[in-house]
N, C-alpha and C. Protein backbone atom coordinates (compact mmCIF):
# COMPACT_ATOMS: atom_id res chain seq x y z
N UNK A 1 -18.75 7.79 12.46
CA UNK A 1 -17.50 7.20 12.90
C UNK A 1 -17.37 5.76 12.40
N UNK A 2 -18.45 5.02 12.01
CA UNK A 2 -18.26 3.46 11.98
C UNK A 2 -18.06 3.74 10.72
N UNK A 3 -18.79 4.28 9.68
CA UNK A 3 -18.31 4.31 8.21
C UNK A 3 -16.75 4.63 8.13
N UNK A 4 -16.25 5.89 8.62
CA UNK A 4 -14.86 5.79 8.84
C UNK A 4 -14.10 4.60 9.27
N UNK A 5 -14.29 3.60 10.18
CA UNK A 5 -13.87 2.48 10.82
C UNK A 5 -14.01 1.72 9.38
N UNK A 6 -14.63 1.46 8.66
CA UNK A 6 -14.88 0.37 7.71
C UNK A 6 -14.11 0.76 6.22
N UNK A 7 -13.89 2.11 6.56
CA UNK A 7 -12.79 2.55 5.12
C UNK A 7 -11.35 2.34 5.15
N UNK A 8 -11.05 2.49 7.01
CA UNK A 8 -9.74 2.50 7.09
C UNK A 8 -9.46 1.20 7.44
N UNK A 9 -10.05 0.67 7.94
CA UNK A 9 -10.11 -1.44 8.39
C UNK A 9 -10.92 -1.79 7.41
N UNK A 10 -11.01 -2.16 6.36
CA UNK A 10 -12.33 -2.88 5.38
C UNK A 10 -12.08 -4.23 5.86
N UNK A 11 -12.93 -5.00 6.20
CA UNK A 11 -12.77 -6.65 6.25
C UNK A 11 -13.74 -7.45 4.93
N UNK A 12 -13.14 -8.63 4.88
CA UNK A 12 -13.98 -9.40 3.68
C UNK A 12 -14.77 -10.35 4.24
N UNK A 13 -15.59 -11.26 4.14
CA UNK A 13 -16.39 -12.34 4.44
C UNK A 13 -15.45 -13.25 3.37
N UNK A 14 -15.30 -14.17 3.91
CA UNK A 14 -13.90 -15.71 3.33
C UNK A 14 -14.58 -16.75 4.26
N UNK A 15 -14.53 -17.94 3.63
CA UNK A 15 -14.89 -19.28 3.75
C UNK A 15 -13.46 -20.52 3.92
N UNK A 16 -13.19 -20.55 5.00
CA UNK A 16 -11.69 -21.35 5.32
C UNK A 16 -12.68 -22.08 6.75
N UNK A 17 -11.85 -23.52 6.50
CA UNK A 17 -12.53 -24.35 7.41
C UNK A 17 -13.80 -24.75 7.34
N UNK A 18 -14.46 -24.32 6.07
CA UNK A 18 -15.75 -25.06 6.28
C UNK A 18 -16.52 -23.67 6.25
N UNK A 19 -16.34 -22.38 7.10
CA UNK A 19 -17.55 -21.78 7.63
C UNK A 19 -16.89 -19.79 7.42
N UNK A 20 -17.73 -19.39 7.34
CA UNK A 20 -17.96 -18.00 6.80
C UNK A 20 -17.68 -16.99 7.76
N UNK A 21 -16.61 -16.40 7.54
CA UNK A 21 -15.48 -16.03 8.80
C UNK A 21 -15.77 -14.40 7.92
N UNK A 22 -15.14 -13.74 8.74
CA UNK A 22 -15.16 -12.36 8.43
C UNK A 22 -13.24 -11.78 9.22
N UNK A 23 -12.43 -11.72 7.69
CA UNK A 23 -10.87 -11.11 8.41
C UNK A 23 -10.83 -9.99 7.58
N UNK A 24 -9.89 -9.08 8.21
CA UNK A 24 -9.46 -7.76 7.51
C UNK A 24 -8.78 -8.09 6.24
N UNK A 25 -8.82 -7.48 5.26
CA UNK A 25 -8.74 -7.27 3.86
C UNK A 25 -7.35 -7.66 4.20
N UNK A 26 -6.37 -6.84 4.69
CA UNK A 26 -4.69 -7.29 4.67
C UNK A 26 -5.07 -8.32 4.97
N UNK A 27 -5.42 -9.19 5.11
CA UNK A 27 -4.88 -10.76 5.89
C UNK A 27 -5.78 -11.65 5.22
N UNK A 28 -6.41 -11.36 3.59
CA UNK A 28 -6.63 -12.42 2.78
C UNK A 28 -4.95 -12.94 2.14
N UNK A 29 -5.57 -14.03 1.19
CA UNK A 29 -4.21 -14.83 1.06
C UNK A 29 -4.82 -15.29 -0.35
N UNK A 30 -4.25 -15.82 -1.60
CA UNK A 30 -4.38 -16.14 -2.86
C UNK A 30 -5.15 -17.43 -2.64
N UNK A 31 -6.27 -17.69 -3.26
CA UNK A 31 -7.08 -18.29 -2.87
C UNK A 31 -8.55 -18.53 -2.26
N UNK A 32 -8.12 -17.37 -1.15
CA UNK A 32 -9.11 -17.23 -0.35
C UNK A 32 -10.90 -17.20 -1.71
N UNK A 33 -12.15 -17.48 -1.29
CA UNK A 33 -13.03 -17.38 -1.58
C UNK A 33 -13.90 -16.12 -1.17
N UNK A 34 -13.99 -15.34 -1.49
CA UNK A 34 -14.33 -13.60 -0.89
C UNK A 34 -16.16 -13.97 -1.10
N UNK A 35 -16.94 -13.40 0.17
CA UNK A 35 -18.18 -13.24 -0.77
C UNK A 35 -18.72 -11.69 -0.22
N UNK A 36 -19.34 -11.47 -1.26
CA UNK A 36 -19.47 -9.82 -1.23
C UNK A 36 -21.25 -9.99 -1.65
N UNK A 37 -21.21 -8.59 -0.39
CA UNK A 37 -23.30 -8.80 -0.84
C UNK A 37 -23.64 -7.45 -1.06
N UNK A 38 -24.57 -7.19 -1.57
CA UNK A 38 -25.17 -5.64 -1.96
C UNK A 38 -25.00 -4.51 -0.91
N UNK A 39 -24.08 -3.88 -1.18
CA UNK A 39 -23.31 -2.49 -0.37
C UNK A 39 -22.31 -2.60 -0.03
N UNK A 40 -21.80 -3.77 -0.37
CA UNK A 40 -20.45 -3.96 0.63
C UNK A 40 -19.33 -3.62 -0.70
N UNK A 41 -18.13 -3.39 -0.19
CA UNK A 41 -16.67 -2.68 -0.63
C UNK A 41 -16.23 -3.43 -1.00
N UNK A 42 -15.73 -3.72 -2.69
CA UNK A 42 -14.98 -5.36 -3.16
C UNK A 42 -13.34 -4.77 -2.45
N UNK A 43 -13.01 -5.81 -1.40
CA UNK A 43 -11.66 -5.70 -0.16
C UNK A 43 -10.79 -5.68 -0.85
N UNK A 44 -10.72 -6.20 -2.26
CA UNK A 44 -9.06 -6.56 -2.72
C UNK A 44 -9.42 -6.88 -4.38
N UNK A 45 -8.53 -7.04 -4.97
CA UNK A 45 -8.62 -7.43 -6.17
C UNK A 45 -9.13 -8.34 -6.39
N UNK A 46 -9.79 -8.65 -6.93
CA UNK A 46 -10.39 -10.54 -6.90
C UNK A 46 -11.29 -10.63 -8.38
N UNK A 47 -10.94 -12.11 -8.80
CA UNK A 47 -11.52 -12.43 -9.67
C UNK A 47 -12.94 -13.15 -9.48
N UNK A 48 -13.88 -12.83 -10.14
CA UNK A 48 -15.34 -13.04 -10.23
C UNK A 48 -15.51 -14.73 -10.64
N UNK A 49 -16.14 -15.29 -9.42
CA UNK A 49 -16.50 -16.96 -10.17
C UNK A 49 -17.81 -17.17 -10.49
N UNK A 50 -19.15 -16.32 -9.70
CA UNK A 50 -20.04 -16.59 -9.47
C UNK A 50 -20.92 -15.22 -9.37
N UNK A 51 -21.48 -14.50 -10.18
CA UNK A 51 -22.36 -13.22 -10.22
C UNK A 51 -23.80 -13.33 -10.14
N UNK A 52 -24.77 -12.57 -10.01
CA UNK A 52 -25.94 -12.34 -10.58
C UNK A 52 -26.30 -10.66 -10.81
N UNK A 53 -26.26 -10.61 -11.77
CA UNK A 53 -26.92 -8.57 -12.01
C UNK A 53 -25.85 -8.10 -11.24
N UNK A 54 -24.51 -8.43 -11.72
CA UNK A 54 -23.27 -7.85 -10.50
C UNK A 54 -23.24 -6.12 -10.77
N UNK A 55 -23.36 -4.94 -10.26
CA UNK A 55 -22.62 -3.71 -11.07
C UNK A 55 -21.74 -3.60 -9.62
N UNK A 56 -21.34 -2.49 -10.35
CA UNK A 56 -19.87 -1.88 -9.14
C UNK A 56 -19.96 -0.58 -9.72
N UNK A 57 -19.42 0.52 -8.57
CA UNK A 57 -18.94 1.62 -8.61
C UNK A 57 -17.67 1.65 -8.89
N UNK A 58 -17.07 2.07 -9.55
CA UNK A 58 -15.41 2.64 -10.03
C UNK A 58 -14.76 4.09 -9.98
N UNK A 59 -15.83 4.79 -9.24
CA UNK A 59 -15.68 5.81 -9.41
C UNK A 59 -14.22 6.57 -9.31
N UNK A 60 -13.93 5.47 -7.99
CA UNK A 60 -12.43 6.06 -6.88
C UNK A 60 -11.44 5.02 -7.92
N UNK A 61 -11.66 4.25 -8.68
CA UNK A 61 -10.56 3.77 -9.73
C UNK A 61 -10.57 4.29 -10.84
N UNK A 62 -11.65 4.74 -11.56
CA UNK A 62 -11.06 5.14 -12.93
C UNK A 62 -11.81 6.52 -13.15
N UNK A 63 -12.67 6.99 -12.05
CA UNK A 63 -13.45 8.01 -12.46
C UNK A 63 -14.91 7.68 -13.24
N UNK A 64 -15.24 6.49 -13.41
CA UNK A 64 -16.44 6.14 -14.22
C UNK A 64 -17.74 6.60 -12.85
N UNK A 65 -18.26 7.28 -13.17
CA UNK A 65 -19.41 7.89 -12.55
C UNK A 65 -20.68 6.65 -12.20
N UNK A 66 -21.30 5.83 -13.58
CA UNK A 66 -22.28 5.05 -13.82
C UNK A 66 -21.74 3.78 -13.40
N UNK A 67 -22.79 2.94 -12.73
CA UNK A 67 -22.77 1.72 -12.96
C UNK A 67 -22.21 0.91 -13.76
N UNK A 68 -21.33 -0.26 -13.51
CA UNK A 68 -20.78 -0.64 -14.57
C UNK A 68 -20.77 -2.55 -14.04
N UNK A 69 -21.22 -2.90 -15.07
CA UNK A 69 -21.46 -4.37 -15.37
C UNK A 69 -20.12 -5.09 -15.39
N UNK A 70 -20.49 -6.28 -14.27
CA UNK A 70 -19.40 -6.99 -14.14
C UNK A 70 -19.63 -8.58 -14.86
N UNK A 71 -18.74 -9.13 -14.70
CA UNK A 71 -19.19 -10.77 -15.35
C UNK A 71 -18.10 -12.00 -14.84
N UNK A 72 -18.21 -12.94 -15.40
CA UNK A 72 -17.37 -14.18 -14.95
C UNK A 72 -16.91 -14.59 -16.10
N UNK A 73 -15.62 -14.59 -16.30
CA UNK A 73 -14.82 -14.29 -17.58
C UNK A 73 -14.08 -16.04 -17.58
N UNK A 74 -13.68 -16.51 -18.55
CA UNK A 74 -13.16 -17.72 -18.20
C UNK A 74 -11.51 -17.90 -18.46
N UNK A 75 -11.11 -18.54 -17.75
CA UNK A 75 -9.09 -17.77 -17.32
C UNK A 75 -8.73 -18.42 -18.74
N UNK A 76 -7.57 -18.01 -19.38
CA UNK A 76 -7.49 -18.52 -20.90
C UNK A 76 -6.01 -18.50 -20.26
């Protein structure tokens, strides 16, 4: 049941005010600082500032089965 709870509510970990808050995915805002740790669900679209050995599953976006390498790209 809680895995269900966390698919249909996903929340992000965001840093506003200083300190490391945890809000539901709808109620980030452009800007926000997301931090995501090993197992957890990337909440929203977001661009990468800061990685180490990042991979991600894509499976439920593009069908890519394998692991796939992420990076920190620089905005042009």
């Amino acid at each position: 049941m809680q895995s269900l709870k966390k698919i249909l509510n996903p929340v992000a970990k965001v840093k506003r005010d200083g300190k490391l808050i945890e809000v539901q995915a709808a109620e980030l805002v452009p800007g926000d600082v997301v931090f995501v740790d090993e197992g957890d669900s990337i909440p929203a679209d977001l661009r990468i500032i800061e990685e180490m050995n990042l991979q991600t599953n894509d499976f439920s976006l593009t069908g890519e089965s394998s692991p796939l390498n992420k990076y920190v790209h620089a905005i042009k």
